[in-house]
N, C-alpha and C. Protein backbone atom coordinates (compact mmCIF):
# COMPACT_ATOMS: atom_id res chain seq x y z
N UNK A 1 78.98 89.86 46.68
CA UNK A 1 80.04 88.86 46.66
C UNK A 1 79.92 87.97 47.89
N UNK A 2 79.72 86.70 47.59
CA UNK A 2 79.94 85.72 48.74
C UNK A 2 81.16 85.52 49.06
N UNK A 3 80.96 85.34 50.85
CA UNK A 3 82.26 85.17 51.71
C UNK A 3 82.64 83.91 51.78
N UNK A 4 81.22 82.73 51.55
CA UNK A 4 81.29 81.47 52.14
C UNK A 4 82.57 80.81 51.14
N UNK A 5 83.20 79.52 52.14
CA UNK A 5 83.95 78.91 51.63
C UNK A 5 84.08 78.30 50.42
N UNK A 6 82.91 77.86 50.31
CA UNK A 6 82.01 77.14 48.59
C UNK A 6 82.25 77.56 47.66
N UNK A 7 82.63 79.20 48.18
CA UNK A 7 82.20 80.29 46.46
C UNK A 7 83.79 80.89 46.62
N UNK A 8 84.53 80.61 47.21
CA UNK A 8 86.26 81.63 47.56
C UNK A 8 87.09 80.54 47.60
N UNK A 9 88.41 80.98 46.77
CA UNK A 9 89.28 80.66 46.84
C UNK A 9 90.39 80.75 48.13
N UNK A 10 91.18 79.74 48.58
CA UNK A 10 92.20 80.40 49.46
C UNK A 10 92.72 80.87 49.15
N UNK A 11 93.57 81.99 48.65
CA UNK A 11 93.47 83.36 48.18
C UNK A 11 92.60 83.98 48.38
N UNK A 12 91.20 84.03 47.94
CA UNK A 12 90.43 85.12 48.26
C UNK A 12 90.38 85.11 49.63
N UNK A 13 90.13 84.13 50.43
CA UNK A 13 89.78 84.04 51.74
C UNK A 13 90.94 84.72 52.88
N UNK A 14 92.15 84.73 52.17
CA UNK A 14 93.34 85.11 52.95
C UNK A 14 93.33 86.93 52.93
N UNK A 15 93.16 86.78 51.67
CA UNK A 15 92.58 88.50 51.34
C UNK A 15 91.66 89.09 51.99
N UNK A 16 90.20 88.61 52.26
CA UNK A 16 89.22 88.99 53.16
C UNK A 16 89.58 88.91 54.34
N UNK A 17 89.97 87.97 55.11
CA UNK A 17 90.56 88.10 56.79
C UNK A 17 91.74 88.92 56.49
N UNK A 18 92.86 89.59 55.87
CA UNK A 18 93.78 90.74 55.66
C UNK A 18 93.02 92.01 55.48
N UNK A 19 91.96 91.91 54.63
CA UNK A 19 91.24 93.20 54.71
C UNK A 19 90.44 93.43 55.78
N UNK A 20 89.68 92.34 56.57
CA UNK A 20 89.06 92.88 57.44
C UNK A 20 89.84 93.26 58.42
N UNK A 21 90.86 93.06 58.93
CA UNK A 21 91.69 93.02 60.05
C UNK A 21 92.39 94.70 60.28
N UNK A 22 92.86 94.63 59.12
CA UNK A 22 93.90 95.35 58.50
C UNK A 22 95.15 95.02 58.61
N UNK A 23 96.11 95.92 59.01
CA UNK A 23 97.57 95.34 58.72
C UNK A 23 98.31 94.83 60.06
N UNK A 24 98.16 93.77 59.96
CA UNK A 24 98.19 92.41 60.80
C UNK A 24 99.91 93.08 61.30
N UNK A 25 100.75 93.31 60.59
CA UNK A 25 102.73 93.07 60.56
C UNK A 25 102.85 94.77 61.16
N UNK A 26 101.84 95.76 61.06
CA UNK A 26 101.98 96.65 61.98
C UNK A 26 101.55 96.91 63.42
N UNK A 27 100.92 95.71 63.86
CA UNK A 27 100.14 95.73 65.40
C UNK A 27 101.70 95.97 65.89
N UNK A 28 100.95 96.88 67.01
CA UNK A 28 102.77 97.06 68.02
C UNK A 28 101.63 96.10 69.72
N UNK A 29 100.94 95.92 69.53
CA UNK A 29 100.45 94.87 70.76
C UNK A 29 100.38 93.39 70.46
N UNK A 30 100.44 93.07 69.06
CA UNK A 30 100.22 91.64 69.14
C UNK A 30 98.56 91.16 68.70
N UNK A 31 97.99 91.95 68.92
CA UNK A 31 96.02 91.58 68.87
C UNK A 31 96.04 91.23 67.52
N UNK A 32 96.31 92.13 66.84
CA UNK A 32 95.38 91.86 65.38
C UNK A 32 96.63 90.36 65.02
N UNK A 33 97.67 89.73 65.06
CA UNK A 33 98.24 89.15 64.55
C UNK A 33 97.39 87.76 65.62
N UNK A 34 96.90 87.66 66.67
CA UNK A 34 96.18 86.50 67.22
C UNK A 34 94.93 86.39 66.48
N UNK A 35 94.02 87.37 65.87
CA UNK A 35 93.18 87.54 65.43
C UNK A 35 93.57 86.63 64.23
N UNK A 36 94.45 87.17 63.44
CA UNK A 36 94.85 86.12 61.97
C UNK A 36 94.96 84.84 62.73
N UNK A 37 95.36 84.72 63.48
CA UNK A 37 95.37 82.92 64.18
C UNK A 37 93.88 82.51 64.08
N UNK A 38 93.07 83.30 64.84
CA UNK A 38 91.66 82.62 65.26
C UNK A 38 90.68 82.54 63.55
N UNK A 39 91.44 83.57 62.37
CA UNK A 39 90.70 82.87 61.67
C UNK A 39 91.38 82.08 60.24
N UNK A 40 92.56 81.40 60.71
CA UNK A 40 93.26 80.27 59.94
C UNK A 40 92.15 79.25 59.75
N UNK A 41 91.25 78.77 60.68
CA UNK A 41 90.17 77.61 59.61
C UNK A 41 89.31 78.14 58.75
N UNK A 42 89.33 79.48 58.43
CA UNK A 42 88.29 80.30 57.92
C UNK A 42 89.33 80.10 56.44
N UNK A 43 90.56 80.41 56.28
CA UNK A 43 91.51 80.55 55.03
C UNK A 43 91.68 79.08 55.02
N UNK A 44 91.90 78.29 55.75
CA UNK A 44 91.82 76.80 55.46
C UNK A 44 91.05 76.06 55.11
N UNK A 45 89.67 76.86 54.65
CA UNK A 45 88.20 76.33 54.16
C UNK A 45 88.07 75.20 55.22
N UNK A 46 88.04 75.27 56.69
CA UNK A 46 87.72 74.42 57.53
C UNK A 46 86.24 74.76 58.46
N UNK A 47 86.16 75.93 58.42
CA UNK A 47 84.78 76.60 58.84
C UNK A 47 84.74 78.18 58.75
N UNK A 48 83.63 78.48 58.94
CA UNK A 48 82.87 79.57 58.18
C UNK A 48 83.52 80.70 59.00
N UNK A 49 83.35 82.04 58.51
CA UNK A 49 83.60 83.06 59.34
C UNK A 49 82.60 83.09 60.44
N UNK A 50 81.36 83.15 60.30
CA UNK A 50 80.49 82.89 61.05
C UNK A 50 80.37 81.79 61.87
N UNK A 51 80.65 80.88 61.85
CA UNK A 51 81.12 79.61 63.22
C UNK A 51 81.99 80.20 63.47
N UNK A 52 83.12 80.68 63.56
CA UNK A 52 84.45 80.90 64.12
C UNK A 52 83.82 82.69 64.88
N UNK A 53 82.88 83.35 64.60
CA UNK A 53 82.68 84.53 65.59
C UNK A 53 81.65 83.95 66.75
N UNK A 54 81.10 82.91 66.78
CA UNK A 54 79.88 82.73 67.08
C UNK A 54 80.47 81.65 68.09
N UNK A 55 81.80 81.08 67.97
CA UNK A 55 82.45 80.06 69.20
C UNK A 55 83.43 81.23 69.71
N UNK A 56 83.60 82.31 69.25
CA UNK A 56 84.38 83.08 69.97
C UNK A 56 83.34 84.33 70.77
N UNK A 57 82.34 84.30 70.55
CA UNK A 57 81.17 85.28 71.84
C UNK A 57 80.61 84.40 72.61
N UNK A 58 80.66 82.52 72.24
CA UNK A 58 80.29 82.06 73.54
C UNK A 58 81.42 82.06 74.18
N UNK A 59 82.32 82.36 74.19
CA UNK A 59 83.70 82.17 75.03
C UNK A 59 83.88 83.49 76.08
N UNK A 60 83.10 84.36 75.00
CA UNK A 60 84.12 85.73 75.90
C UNK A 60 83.29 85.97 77.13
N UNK A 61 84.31 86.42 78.12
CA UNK A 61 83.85 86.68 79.51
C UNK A 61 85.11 88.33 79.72
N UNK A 62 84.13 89.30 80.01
CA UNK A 62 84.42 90.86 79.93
C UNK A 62 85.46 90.78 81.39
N UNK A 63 85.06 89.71 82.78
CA UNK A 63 86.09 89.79 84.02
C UNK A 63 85.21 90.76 84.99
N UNK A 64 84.11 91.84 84.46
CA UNK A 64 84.20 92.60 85.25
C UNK A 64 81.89 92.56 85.46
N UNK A 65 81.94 92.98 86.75
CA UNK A 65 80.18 92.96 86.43
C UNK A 65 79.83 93.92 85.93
N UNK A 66 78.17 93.68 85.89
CA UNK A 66 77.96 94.74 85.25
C UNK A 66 76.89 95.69 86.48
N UNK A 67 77.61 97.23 85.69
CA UNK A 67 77.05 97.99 87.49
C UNK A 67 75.31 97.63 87.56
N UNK A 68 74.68 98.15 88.84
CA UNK A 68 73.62 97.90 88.95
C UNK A 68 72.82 99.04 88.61
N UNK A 69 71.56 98.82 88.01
CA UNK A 69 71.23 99.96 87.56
C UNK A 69 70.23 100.47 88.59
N UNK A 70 69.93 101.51 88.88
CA UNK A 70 68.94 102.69 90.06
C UNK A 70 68.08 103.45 89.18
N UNK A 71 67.74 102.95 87.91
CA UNK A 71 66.64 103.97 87.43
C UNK A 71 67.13 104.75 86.21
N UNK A 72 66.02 105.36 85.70
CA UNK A 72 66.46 106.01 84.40
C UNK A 72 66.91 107.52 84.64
N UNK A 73 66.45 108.02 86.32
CA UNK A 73 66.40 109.48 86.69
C UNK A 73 65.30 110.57 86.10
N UNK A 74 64.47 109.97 85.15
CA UNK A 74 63.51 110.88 84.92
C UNK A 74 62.35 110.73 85.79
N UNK A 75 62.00 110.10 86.72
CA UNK A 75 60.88 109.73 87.51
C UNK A 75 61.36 109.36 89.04
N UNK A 76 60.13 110.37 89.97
CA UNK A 76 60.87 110.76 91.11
C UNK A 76 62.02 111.71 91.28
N UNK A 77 62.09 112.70 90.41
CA UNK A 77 62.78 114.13 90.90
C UNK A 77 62.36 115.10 91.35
């Protein structure tokens, strides 16, 4: 079954971001209900699921470094 916009109805498309998510009206933090925000152009046949993950991993920044690594420990014991 195709996801792309071309081949789904809005309906179907509202259904697939509800199923992938899951149940959006039980988050007790709020996440999964921003998540249904970030993919409203996806149910609005405005862009793809795939553009909309792919502008959201150039975005993300984790805040924290990453440790430095000293070796695998199998060499030099």
């Amino acid at each position: 079954m195709s996801i792309l916009i071309k081949d789904t109805t809005r309906e179907e498309r509202e259904r697939i971001v509800a199923e992938s998510i899951g149940n959006v009206n039980g988050s007790c933090d709020g996440c999964a209900s921003g998540l249904a925000e970030m993919y409203q152009d996806y149910i609005d046949g405005k862009r793809e699921i795939s553009e909309i993950n792919m502008s959201f991993r150039a975005h993300y920044e984790s805040g924290e470094e990453a440790p430095a690594r000293s070796g695998c420990g199998y060499f030099g014991q």
